[in-house]
C-alpha atoms as a PDB file:
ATOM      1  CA  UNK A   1       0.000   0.000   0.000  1.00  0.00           C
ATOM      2  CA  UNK A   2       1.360   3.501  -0.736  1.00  0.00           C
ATOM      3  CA  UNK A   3       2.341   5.700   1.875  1.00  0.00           C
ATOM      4  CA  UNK A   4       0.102   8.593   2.689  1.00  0.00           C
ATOM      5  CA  UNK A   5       1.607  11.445   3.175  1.00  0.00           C
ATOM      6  CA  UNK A   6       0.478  15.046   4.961  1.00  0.00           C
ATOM      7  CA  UNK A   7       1.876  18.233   5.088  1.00  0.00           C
ATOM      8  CA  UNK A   8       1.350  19.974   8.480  1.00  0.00           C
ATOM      9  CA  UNK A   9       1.866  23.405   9.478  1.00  0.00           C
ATOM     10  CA  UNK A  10       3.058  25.080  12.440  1.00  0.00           C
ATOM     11  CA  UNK A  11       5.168  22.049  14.420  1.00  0.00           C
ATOM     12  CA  UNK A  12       7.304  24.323  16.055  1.00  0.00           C
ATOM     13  CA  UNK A  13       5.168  22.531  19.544  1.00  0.00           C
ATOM     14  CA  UNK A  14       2.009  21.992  20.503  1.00  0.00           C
ATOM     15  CA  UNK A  15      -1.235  21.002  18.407  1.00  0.00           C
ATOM     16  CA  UNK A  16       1.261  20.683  15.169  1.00  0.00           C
ATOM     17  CA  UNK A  17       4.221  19.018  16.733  1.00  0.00           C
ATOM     18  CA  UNK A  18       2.060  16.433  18.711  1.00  0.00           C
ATOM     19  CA  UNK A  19      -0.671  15.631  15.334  1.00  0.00           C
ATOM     20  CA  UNK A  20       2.790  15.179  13.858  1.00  0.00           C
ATOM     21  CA  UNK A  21       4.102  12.622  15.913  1.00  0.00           C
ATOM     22  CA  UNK A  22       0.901  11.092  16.239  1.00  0.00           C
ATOM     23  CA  UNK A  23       0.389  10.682  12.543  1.00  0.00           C
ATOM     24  CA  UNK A  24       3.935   9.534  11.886  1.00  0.00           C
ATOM     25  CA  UNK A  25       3.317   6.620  14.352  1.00  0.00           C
ATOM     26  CA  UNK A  26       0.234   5.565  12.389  1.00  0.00           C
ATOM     27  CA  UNK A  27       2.565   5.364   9.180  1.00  0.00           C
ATOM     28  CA  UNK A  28       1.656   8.898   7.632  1.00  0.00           C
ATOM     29  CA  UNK A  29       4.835  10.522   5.927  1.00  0.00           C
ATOM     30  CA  UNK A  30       4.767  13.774   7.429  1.00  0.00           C
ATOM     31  CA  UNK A  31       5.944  17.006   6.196  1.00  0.00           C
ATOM     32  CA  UNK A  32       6.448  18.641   9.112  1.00  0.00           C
ATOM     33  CA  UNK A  33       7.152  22.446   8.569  1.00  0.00           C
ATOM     34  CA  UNK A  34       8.151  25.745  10.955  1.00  0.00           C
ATOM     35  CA  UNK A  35       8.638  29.114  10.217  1.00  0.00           C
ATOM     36  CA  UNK A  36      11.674  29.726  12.160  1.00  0.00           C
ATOM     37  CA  UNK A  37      15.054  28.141  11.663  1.00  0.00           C
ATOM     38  CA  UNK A  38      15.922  26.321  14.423  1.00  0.00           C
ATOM     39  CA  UNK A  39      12.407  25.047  14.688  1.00  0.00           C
ATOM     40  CA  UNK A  40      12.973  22.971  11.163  1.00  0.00           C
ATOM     41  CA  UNK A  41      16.251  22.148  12.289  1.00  0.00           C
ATOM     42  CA  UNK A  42      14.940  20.399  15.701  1.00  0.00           C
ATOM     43  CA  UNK A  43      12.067  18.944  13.284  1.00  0.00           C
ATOM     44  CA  UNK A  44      14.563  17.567  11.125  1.00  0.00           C
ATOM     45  CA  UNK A  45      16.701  15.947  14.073  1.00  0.00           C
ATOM     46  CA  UNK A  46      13.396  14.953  15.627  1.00  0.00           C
ATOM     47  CA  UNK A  47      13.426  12.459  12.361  1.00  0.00           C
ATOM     48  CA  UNK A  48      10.769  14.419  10.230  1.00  0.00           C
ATOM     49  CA  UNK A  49      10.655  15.277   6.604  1.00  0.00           C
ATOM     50  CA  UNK A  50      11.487  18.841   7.824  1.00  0.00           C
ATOM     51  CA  UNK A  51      10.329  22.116   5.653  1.00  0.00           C
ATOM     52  CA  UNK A  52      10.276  25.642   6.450  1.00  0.00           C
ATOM     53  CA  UNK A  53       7.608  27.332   5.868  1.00  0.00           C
ATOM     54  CA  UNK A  54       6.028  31.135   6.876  1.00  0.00           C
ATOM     55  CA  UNK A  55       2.588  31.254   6.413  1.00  0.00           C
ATOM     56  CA  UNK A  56       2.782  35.455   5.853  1.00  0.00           C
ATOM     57  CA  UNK A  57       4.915  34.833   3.349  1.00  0.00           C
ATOM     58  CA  UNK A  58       4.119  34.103  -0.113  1.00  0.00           C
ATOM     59  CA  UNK A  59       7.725  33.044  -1.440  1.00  0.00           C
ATOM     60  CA  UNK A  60       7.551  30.693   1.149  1.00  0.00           C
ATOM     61  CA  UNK A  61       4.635  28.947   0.936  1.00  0.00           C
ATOM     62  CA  UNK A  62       5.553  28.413  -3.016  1.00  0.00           C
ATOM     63  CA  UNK A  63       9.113  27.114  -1.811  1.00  0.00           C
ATOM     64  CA  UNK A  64       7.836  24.629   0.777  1.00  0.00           C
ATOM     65  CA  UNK A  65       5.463  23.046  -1.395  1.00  0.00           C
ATOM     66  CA  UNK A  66       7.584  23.188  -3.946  1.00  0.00           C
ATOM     67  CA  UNK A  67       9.891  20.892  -2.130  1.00  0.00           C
ATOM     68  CA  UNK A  68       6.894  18.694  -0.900  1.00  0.00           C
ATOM     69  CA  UNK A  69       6.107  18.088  -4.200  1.00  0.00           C
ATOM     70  CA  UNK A  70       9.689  17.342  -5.737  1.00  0.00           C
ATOM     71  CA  UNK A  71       9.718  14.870  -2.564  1.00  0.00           C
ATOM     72  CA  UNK A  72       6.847  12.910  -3.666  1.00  0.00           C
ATOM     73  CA  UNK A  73       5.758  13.255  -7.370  1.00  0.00           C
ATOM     74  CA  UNK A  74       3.764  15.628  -7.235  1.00  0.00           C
ATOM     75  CA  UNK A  75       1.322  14.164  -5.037  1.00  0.00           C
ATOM     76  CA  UNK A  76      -0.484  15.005  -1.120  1.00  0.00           C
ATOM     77  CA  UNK A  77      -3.050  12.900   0.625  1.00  0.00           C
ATOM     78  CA  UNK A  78      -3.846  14.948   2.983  1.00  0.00           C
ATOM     79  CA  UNK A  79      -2.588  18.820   4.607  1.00  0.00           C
ATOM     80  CA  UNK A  80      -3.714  20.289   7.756  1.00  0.00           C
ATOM     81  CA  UNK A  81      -3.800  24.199   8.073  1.00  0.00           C
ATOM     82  CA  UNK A  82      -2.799  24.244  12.019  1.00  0.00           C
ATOM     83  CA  UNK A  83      -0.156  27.524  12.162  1.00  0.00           C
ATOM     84  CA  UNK A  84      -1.862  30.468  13.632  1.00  0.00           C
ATOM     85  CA  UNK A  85      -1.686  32.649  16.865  1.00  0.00           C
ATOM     86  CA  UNK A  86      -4.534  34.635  19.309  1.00  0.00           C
ATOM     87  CA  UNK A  87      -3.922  38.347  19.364  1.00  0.00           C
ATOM     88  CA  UNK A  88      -5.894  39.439  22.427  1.00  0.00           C
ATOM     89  CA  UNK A  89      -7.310  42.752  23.345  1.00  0.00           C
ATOM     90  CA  UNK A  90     -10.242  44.695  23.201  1.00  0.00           C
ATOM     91  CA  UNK A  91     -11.992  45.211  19.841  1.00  0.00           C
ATOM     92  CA  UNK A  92     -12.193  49.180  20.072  1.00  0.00           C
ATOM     93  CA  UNK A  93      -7.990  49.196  21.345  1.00  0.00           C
ATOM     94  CA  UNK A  94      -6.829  46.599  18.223  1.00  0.00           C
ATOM     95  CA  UNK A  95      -4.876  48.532  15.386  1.00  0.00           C
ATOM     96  CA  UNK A  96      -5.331  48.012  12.030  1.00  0.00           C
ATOM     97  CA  UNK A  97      -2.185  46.255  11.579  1.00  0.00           C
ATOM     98  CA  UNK A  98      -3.189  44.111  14.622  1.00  0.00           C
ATOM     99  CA  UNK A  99      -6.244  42.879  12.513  1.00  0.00           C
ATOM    100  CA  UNK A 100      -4.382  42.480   9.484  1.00  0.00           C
ATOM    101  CA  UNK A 101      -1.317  40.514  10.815  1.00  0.00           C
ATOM    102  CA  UNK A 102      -3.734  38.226  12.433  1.00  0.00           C
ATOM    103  CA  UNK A 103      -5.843  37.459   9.235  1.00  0.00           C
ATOM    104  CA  UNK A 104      -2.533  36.991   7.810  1.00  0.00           C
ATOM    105  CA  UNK A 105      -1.351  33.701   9.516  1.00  0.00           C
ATOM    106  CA  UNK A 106      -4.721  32.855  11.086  1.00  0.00           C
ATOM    107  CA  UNK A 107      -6.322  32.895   7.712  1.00  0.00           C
ATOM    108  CA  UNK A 108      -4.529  34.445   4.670  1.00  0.00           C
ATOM    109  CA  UNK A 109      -1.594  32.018   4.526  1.00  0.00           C
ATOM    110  CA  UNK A 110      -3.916  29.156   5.120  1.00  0.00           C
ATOM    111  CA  UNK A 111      -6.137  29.390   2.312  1.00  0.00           C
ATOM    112  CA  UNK A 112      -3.404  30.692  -0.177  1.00  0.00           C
ATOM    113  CA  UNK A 113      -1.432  26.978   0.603  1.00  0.00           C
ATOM    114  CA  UNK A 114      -4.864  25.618   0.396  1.00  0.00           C
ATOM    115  CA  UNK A 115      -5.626  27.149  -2.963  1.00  0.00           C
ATOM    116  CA  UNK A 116      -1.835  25.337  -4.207  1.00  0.00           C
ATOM    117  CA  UNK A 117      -2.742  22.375  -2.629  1.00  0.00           C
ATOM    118  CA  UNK A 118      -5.931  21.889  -4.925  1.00  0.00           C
ATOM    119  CA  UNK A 119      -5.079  21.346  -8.277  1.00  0.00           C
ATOM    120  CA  UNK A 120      -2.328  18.743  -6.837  1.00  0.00           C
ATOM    121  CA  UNK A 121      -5.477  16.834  -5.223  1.00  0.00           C
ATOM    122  CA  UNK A 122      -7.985  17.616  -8.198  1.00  0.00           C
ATOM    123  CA  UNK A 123      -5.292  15.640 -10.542  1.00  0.00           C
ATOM    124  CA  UNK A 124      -5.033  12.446  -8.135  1.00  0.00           C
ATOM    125  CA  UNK A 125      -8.703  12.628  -7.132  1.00  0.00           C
ATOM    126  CA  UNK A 126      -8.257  12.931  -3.468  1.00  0.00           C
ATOM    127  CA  UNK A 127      -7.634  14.889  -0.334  1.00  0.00           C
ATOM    128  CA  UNK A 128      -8.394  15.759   2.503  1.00  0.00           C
ATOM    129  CA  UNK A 129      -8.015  19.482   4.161  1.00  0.00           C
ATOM    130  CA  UNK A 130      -8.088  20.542   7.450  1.00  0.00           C
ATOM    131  CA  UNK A 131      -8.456  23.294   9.538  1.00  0.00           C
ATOM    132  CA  UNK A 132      -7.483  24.467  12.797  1.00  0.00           C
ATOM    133  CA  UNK A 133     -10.746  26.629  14.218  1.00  0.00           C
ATOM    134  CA  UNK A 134     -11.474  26.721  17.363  1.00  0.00           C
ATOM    135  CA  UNK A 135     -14.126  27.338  19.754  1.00  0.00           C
ATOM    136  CA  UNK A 136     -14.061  31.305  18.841  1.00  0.00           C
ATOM    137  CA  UNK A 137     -15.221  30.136  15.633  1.00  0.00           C
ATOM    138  CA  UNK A 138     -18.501  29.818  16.451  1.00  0.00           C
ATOM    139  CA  UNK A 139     -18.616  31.514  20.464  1.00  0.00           C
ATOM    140  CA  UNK A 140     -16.916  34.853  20.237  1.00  0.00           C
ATOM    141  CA  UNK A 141     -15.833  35.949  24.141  1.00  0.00           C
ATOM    142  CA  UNK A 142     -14.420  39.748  24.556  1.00  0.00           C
ATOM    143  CA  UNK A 143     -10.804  40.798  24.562  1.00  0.00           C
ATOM    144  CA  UNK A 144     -10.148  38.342  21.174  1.00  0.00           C
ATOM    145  CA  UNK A 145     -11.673  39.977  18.997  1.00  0.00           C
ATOM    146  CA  UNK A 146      -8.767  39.341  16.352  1.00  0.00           C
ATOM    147  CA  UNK A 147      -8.973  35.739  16.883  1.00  0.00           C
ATOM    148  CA  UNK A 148     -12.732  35.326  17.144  1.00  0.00           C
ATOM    149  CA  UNK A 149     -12.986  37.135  13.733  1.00  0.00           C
ATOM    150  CA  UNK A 150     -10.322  35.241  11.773  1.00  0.00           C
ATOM    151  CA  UNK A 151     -11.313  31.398  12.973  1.00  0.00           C
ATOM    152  CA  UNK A 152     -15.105  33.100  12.458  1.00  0.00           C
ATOM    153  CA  UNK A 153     -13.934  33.975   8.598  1.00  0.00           C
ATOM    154  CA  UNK A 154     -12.144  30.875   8.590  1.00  0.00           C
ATOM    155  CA  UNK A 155     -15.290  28.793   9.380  1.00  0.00           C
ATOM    156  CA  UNK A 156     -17.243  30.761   6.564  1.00  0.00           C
ATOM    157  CA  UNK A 157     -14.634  29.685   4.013  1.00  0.00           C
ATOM    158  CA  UNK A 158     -14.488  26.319   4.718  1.00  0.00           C
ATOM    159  CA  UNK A 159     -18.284  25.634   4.536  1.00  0.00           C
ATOM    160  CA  UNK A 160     -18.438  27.340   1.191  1.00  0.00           C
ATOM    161  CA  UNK A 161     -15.155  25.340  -0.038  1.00  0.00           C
ATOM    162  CA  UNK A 162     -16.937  22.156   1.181  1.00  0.00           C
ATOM    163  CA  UNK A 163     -20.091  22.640  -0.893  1.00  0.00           C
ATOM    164  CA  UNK A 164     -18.016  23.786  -3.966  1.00  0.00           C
ATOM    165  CA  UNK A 165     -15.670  20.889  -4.024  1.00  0.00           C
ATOM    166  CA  UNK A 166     -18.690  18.066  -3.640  1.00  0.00           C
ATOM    167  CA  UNK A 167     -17.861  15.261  -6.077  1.00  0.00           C
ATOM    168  CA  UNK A 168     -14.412  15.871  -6.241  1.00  0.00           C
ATOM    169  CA  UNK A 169     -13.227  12.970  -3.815  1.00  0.00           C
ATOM    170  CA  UNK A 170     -11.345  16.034  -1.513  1.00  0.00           C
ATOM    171  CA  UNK A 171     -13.346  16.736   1.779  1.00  0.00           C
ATOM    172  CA  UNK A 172     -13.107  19.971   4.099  1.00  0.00           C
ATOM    173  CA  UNK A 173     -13.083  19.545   7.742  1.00  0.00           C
ATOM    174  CA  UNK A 174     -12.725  22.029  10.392  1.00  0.00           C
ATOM    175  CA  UNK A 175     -11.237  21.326  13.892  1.00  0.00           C
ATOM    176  CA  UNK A 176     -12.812  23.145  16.572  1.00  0.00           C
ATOM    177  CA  UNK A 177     -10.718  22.770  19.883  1.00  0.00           C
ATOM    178  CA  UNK A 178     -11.217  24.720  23.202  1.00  0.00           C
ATOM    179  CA  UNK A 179      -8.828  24.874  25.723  1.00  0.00           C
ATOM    180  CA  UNK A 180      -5.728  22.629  24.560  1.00  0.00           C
ATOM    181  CA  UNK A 181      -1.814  22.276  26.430  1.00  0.00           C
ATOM    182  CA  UNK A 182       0.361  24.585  24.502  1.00  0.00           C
ATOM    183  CA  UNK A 183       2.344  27.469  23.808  1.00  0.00           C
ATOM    184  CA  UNK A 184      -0.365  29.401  23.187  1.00  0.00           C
ATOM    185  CA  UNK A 185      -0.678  32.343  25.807  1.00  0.00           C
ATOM    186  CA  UNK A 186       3.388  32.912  25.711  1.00  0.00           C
ATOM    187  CA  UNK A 187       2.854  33.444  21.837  1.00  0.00           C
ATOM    188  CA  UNK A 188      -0.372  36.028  22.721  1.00  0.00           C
ATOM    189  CA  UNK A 189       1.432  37.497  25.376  1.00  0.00           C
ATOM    190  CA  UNK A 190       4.200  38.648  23.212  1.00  0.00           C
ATOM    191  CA  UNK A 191       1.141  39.895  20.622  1.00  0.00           C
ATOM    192  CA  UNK A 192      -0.729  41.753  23.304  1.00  0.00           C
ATOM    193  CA  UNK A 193       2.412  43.466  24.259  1.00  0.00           C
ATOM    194  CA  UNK A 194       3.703  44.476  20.899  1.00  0.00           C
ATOM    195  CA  UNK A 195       0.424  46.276  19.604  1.00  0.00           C
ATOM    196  CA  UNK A 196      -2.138  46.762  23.045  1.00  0.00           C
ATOM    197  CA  UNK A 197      -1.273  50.029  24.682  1.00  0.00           C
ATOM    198  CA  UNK A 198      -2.273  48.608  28.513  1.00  0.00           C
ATOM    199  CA  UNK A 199      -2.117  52.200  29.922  1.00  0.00           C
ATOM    200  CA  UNK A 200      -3.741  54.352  27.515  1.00  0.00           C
ATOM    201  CA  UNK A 201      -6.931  52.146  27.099  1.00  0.00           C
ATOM    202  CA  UNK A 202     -10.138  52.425  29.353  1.00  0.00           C
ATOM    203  CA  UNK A 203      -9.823  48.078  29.513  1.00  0.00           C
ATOM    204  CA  UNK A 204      -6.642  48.827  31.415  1.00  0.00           C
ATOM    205  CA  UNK A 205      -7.684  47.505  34.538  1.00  0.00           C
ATOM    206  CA  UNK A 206      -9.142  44.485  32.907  1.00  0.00           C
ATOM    207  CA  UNK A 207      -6.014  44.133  30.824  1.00  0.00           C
ATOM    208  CA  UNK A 208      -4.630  43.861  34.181  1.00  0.00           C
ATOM    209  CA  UNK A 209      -6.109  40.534  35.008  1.00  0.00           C
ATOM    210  CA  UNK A 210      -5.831  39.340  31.664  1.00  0.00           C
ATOM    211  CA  UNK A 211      -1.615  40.227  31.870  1.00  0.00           C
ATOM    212  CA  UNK A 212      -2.172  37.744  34.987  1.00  0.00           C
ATOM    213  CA  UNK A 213      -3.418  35.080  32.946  1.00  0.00           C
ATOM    214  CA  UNK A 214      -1.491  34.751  29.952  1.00  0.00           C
ATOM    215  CA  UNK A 215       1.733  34.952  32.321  1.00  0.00           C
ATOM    216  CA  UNK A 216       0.158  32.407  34.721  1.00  0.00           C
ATOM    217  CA  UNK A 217       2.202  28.826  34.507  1.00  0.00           C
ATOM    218  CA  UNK A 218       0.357  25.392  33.955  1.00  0.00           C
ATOM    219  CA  UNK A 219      -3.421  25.433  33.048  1.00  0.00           C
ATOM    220  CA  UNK A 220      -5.206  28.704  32.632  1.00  0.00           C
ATOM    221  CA  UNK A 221      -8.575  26.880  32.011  1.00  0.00           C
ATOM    222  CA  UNK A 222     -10.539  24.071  33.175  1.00  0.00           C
ATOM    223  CA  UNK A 223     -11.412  20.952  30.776  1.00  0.00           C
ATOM    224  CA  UNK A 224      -7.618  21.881  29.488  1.00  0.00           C
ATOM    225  CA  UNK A 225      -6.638  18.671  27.474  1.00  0.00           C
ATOM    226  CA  UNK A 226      -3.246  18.020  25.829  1.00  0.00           C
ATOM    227  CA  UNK A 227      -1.909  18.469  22.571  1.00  0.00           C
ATOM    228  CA  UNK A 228      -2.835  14.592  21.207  1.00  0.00           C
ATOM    229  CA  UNK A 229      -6.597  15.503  21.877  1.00  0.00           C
ATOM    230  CA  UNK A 230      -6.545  17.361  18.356  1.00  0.00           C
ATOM    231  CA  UNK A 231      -4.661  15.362  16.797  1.00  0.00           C
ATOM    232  CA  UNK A 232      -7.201  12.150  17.875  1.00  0.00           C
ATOM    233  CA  UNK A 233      -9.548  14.647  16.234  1.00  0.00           C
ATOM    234  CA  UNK A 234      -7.067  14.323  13.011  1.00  0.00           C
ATOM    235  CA  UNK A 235      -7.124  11.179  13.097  1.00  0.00           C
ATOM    236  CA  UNK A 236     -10.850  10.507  12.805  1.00  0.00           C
ATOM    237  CA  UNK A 237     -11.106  12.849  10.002  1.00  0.00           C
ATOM    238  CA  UNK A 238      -8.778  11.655   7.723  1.00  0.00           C
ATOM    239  CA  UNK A 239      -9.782   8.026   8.350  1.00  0.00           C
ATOM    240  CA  UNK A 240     -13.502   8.196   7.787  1.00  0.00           C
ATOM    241  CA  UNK A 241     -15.287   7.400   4.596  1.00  0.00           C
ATOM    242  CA  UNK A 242     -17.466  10.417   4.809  1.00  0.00           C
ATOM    243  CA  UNK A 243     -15.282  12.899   7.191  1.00  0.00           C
ATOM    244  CA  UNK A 244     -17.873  15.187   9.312  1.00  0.00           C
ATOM    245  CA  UNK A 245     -17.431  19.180   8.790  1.00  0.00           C
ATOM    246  CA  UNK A 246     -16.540  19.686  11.619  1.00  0.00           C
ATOM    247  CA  UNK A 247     -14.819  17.900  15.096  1.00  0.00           C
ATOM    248  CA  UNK A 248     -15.399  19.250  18.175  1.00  0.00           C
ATOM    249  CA  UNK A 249     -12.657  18.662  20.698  1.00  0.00           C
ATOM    250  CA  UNK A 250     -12.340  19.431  24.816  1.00  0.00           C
ATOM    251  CA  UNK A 251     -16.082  19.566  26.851  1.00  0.00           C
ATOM    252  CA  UNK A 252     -16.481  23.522  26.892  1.00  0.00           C
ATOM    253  CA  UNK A 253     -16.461  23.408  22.909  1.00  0.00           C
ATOM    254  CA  UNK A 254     -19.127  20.638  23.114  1.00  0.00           C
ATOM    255  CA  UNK A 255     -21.135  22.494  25.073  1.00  0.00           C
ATOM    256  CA  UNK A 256     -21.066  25.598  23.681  1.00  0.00           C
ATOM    257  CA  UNK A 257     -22.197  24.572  20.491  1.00  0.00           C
ATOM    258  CA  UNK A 258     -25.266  23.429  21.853  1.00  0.00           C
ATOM    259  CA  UNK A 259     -25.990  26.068  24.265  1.00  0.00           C
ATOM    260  CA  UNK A 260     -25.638  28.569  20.774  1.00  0.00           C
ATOM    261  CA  UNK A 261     -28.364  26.877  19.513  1.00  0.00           C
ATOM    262  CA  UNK A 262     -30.834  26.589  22.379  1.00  0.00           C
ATOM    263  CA  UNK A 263     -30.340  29.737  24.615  1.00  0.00           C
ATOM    264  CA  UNK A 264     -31.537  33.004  23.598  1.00  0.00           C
ATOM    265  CA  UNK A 265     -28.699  35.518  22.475  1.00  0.00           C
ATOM    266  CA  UNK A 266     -29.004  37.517  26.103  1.00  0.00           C
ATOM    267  CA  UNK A 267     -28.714  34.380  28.124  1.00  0.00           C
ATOM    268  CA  UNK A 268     -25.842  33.310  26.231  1.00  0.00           C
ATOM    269  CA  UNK A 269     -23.791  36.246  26.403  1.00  0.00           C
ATOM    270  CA  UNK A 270     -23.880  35.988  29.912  1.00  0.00           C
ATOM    271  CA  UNK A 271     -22.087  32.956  30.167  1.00  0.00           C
ATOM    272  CA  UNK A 272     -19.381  33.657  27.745  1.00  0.00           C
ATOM    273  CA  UNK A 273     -18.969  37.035  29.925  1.00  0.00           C
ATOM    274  CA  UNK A 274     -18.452  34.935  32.804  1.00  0.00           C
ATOM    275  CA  UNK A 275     -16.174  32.218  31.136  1.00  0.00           C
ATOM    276  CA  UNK A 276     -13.949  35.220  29.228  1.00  0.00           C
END
């Protein structure tokens, strides 16, 4: 049987590193790629079919796949859009150039590899895509705005690429985690702090508390699950027949997506106040 191979961004740690590991143990060639350095270097001594790529970067993208490509004939199974960040602060504080460097690797890069991917997949007659959403996808809480409206554009592109590629034999799935083990708040920290003036905004005290818990070591949420949780989620999707739109992963995402759909907009607001 041929190998099936996938092409995973952002392994640096986390979500990408562990679905990467996780795959390769199930017999997946894995392109594993990084946008820093040292990041495809530890990739690469970690044993992976290392490749650097920057998802803000267009000469990038074209070079890594480039080199997936000339590594397997022109052929992918399978590639899962994971590299993004959360760029937290209030919506009325976030620059312009907050908004558009978030769209940029959140969603941006994404679909432009996505977009390369597809004629690649339309020639063999099969693929599968996925995409790393989250819970803001679909539950927007205050101070991430950014993030809440890139995975909330990401969902909207997704659905519409699903219906328009019916037939093809390439499916669209979404992966919708909630709280998950990784370097997540160190990467918004360093976000909040490079565009969110703390002192000058009328959120300052509230900024405050949030400083406290993107600095705060170990678990800053309950129902936090590790890294392998998505990548279960992975799994499922690119082993089913008929691969669901979307996988929910970690209880609060379960739950929210119900409570959307049976509370009324006022009573649901009031929860996500209390749970931002």
């Amino acid at each position: 049987m041929k190998e099936k191979t996938i092409l995973i961004t952002g392994c640096s740690s986390g979500i990408g590193l562990a679905t990467a590991e996780g795959l390769r143990a199930d017999g997946w060639r894995v392109f594993a790629s990084a946008r820093k350095a040292e990041d495809v270097a530890s990739l690469a001594e970690a044993g992976f079919e290392a490749v650097r790529l920057d998802v803000d970067d267009s000469d990038s993208i074209a070079a890594a796949l480039a080199a997936v490509f000339a590594a397997t004939g022109g052929t992918l199974d399978a590639l899962f859009n994971n590299a993004g960040y959360g760029q937290p602060g209030a919506a009325e504080d976030l620059p312009r150039d907050a908004l558009r460097a978030q769209f940029e690797t959140n969603l941006f890069g994404a679909w432009e590899l996505t977009r390369r991917v597809l004629p690649a997949m339309r020639a063999q007659g099969h693929g599968r895509i996925l995409f790393n959403s989250s819970i803001l996808g679909f539950a927007a809480m205050k101070w991430r705005g950014a993030y809440n409206a890139s995975k909330y554009a990401m969902e909207g592109l997704c659905d519409t690429l699903r219906l328009e590629l019916a037939g093809s034999g390439i499916h669209v799935s979404l992966i919708e985690p909630g709280p998950i083990e990784s370097r997540f708040r160190p990467n918004a920290l360093a976000k909040f702090l490079e565009y969110i003036d703390v002192e000058a905004s009328v959120h300052r005290d509230s900024y405050r508390k949030q400083l406290a818990r993107l600095k705060k070591e170990g678990h800053a949420a309950p129902f936090t699950l590790p890294a392998s949780a998505v990548c279960d989620a992975a799994r499922r999707a690119l082993a089913a027949s008929r691969p669901a739109a979307r996988y929910r992963v970690t209880t609060p995402t379960r739950v929210f997506w119900y409570l959307k759909r049976l509370l009324p907009t006022r009573w649901l607001d009031a929860l996500l106040d209390r749970a931002a």
